[in-house]
PDB file of N, CA and C in Angstrom:
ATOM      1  N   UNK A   1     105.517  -8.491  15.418  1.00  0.00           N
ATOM      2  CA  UNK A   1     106.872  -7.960  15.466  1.00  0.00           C
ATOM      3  C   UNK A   1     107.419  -8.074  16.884  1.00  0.00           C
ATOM      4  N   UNK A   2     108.872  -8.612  17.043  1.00  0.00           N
ATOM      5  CA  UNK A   2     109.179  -8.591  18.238  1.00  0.00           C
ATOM      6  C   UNK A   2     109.787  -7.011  18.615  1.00  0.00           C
ATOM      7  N   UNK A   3     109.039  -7.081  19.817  1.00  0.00           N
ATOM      8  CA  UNK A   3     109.328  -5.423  19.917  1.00  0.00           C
ATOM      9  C   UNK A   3     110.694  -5.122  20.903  1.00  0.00           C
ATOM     10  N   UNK A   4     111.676  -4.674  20.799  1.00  0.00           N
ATOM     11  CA  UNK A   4     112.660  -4.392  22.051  1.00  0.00           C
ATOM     12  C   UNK A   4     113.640  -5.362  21.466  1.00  0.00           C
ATOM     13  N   UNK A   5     113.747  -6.480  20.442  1.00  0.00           N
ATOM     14  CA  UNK A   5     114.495  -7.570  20.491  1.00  0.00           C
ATOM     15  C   UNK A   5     115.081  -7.148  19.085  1.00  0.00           C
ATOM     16  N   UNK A   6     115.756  -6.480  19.282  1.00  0.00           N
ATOM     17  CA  UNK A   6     116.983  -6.303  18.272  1.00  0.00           C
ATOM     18  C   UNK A   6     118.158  -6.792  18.758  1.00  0.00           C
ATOM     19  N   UNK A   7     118.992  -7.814  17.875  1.00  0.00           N
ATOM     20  CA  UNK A   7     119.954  -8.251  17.401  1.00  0.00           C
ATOM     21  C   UNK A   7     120.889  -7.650  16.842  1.00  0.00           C
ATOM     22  N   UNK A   8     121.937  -7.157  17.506  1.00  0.00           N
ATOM     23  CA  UNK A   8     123.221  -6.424  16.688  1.00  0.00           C
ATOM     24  C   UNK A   8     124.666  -6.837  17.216  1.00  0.00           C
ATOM     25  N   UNK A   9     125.304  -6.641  15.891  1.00  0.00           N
ATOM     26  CA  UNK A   9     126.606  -7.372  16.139  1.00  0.00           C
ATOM     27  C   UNK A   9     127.547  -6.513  16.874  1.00  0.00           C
ATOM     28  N   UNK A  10     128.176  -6.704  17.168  1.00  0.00           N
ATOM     29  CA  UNK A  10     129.369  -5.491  18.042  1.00  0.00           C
ATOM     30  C   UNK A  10     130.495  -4.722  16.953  1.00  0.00           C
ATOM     31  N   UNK A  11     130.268  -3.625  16.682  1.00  0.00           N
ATOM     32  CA  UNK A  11     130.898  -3.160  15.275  1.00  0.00           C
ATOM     33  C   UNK A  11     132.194  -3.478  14.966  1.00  0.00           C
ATOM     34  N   UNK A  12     133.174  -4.600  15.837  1.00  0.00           N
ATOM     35  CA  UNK A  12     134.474  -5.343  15.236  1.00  0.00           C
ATOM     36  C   UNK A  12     133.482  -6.068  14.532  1.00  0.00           C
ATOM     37  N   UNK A  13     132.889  -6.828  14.541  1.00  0.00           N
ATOM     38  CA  UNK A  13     132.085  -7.487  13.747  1.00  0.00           C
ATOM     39  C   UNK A  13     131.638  -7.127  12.363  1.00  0.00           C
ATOM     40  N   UNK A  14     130.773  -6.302  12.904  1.00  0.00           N
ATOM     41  CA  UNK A  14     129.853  -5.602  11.717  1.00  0.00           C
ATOM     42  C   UNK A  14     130.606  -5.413  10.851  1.00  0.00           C
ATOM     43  N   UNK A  15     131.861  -4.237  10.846  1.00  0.00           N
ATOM     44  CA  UNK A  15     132.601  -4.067  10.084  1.00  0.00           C
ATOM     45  C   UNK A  15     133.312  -4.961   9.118  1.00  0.00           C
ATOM     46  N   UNK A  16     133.036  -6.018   9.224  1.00  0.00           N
ATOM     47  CA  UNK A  16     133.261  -7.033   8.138  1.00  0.00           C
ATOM     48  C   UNK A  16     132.614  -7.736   7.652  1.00  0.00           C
ATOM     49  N   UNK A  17     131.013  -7.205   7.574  1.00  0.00           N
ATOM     50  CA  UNK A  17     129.802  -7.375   7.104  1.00  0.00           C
ATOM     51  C   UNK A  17     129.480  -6.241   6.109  1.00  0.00           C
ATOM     52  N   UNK A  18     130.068  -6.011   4.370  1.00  0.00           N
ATOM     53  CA  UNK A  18     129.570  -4.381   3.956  1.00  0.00           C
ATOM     54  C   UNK A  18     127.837  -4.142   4.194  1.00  0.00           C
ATOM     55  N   UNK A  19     126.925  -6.015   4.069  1.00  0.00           N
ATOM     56  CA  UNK A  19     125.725  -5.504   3.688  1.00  0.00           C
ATOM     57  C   UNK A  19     124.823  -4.922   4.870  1.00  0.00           C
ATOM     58  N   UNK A  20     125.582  -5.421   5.969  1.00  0.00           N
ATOM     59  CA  UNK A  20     124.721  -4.812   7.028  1.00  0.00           C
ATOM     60  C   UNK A  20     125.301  -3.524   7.699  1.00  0.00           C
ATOM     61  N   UNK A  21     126.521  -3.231   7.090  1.00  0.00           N
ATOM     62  CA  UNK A  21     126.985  -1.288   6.920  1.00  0.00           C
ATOM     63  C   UNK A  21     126.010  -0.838   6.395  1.00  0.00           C
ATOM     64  N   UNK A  22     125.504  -1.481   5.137  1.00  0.00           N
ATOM     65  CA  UNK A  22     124.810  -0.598   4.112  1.00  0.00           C
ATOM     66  C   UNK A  22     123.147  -0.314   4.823  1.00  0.00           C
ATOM     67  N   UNK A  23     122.555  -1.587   5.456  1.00  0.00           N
ATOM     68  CA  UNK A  23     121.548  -1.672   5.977  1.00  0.00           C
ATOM     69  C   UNK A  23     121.543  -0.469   6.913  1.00  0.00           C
ATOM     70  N   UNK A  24     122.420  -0.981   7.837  1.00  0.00           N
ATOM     71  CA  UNK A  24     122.070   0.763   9.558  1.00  0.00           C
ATOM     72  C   UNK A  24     122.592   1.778   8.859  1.00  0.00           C
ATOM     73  N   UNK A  25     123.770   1.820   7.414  1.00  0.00           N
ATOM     74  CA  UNK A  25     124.050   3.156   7.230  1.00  0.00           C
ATOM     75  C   UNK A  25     125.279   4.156   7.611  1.00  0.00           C
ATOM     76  N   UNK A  26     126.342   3.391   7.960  1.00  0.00           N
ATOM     77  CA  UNK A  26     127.352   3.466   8.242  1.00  0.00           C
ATOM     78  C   UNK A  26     128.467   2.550   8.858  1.00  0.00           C
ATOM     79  N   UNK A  27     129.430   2.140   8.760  1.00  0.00           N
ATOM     80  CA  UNK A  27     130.528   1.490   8.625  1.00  0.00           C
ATOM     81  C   UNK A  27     131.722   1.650   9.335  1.00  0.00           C
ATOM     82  N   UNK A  28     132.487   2.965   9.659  1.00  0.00           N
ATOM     83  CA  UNK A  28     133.130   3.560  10.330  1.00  0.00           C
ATOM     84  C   UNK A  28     133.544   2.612  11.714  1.00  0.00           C
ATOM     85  N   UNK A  29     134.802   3.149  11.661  1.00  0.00           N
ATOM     86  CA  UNK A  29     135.423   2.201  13.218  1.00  0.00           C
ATOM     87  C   UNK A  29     134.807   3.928  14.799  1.00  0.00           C
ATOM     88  N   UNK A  30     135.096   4.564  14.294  1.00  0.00           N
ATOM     89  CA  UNK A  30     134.332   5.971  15.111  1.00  0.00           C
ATOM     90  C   UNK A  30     132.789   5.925  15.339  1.00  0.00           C
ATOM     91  N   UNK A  31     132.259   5.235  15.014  1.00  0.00           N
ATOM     92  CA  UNK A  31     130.652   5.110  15.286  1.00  0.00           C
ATOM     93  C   UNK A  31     130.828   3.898  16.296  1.00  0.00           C
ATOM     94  N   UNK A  32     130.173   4.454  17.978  1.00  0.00           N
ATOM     95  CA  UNK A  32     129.932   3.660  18.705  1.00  0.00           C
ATOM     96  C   UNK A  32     128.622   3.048  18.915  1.00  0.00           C
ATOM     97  N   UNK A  33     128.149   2.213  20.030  1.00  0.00           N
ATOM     98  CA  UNK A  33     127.433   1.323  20.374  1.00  0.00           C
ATOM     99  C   UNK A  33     126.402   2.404  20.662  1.00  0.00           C
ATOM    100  N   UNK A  34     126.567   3.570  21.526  1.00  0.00           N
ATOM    101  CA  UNK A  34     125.743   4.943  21.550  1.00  0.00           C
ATOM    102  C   UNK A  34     125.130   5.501  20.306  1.00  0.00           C
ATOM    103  N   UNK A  35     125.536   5.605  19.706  1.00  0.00           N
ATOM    104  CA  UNK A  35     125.412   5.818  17.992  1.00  0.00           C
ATOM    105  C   UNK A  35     124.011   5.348  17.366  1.00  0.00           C
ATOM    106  N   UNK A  36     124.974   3.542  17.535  1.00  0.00           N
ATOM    107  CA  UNK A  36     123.989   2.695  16.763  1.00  0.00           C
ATOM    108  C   UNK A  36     122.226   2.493  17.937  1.00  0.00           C
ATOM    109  N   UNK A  37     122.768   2.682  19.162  1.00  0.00           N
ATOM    110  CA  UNK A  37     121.655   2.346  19.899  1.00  0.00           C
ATOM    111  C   UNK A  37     120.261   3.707  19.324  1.00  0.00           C
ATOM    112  N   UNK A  38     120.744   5.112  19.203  1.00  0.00           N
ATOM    113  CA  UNK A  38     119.896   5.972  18.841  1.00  0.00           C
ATOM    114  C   UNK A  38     119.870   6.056  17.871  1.00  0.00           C
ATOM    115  N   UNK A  39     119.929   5.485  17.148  1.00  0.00           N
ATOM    116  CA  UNK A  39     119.782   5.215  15.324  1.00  0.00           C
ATOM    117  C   UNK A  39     118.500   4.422  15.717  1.00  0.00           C
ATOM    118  N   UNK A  40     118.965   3.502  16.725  1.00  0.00           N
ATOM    119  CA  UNK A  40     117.902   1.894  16.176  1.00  0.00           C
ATOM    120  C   UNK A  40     116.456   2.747  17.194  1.00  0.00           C
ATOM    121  N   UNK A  41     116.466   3.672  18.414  1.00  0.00           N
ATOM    122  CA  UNK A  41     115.345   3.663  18.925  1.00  0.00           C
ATOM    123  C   UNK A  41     114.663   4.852  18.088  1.00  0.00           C
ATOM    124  N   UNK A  42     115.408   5.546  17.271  1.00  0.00           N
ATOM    125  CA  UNK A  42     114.649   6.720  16.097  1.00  0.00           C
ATOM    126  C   UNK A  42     113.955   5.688  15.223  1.00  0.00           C
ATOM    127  N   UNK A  43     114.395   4.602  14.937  1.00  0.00           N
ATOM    128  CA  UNK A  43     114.440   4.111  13.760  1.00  0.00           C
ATOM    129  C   UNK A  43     112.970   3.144  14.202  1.00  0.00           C
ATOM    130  N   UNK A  44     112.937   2.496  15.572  1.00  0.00           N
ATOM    131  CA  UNK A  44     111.769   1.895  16.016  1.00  0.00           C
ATOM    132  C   UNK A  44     110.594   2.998  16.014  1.00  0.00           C
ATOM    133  N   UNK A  45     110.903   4.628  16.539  1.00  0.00           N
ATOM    134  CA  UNK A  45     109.408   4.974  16.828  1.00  0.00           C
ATOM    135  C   UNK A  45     109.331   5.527  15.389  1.00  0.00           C
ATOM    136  N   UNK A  46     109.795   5.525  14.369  1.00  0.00           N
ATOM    137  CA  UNK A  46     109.749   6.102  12.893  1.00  0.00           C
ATOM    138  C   UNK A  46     108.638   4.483  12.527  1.00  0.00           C
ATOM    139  N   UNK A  47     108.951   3.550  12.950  1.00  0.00           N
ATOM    140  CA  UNK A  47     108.025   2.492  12.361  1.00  0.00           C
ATOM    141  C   UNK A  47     107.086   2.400  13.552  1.00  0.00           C
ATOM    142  N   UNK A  48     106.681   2.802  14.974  1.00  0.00           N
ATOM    143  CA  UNK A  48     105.596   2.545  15.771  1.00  0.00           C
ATOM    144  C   UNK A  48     104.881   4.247  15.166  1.00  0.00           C
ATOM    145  N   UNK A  49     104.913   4.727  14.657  1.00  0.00           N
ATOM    146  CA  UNK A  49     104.061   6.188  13.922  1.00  0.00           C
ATOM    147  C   UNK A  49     103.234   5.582  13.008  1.00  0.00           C
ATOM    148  N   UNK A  50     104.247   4.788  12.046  1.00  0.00           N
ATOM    149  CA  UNK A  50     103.807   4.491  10.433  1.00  0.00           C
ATOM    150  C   UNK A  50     102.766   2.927  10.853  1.00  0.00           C
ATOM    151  N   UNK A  51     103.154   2.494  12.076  1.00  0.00           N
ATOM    152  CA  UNK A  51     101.728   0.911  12.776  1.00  0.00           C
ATOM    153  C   UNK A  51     100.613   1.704  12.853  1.00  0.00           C
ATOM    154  N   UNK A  52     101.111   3.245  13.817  1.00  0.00           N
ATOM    155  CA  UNK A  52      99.647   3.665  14.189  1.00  0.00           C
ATOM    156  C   UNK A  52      98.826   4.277  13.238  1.00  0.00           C
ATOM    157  N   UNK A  53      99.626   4.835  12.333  1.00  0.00           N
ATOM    158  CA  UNK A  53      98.744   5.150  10.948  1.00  0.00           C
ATOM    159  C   UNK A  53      98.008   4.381  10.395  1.00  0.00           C
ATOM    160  N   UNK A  54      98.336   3.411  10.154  1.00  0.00           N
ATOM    161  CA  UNK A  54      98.068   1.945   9.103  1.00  0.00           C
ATOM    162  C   UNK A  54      96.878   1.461   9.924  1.00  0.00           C
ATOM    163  N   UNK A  55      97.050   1.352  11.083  1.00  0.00           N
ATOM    164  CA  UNK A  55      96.039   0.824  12.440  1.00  0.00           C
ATOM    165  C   UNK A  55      94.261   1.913  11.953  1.00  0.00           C
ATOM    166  N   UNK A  56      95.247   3.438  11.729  1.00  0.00           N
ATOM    167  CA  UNK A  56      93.832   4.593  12.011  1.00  0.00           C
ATOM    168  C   UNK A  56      93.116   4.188  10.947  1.00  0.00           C
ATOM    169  N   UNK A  57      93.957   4.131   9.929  1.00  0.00           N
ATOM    170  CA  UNK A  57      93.520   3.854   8.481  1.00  0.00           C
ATOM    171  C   UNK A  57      92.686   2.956   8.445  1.00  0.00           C
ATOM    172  N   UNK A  58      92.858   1.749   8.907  1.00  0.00           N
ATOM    173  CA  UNK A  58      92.045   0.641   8.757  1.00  0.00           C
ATOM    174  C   UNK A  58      91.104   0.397   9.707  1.00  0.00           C
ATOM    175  N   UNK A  59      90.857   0.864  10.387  1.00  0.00           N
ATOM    176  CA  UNK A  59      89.690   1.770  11.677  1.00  0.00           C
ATOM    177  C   UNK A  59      88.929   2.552  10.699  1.00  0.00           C
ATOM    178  N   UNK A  60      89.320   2.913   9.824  1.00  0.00           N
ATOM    179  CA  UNK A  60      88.326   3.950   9.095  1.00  0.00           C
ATOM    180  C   UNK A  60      87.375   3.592   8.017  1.00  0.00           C
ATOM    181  N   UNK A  61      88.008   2.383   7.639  1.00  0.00           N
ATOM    182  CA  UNK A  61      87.299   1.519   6.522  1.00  0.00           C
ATOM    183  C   UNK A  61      86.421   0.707   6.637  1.00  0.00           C
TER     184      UNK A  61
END
């Protein structure tokens, strides 16, 4: 996984994309770049928890 290398469009953009509204979860012209940035670094350590689990797990077997 590339780690740190997220790709995002600038929300004039996005906003005329519904499927990747639907993907991050909101759409709105009021949701800034601040917004989306702490969405995406919750959203990275919500999946570096669920690596290190998977990692313990399979350490155990």
């Amino acid at each position: 996984m590339a780690e740190g290398r997220i790709k995002y469009h600038p929300l004039t953009k996005a906003g005329t994309n519904p499927r990747l509204n639907q993907i991050v979860g909101f759409g709105s012209e009021t949701s800034r770049s601040g917004e989306y940035a702490d969405r995406i670094k919750r959203i990275m350590k919500k999946l570096k928890d669920i690596s290190a689990r998977i990692d313990k797990l399979a350490n155990q077997v």
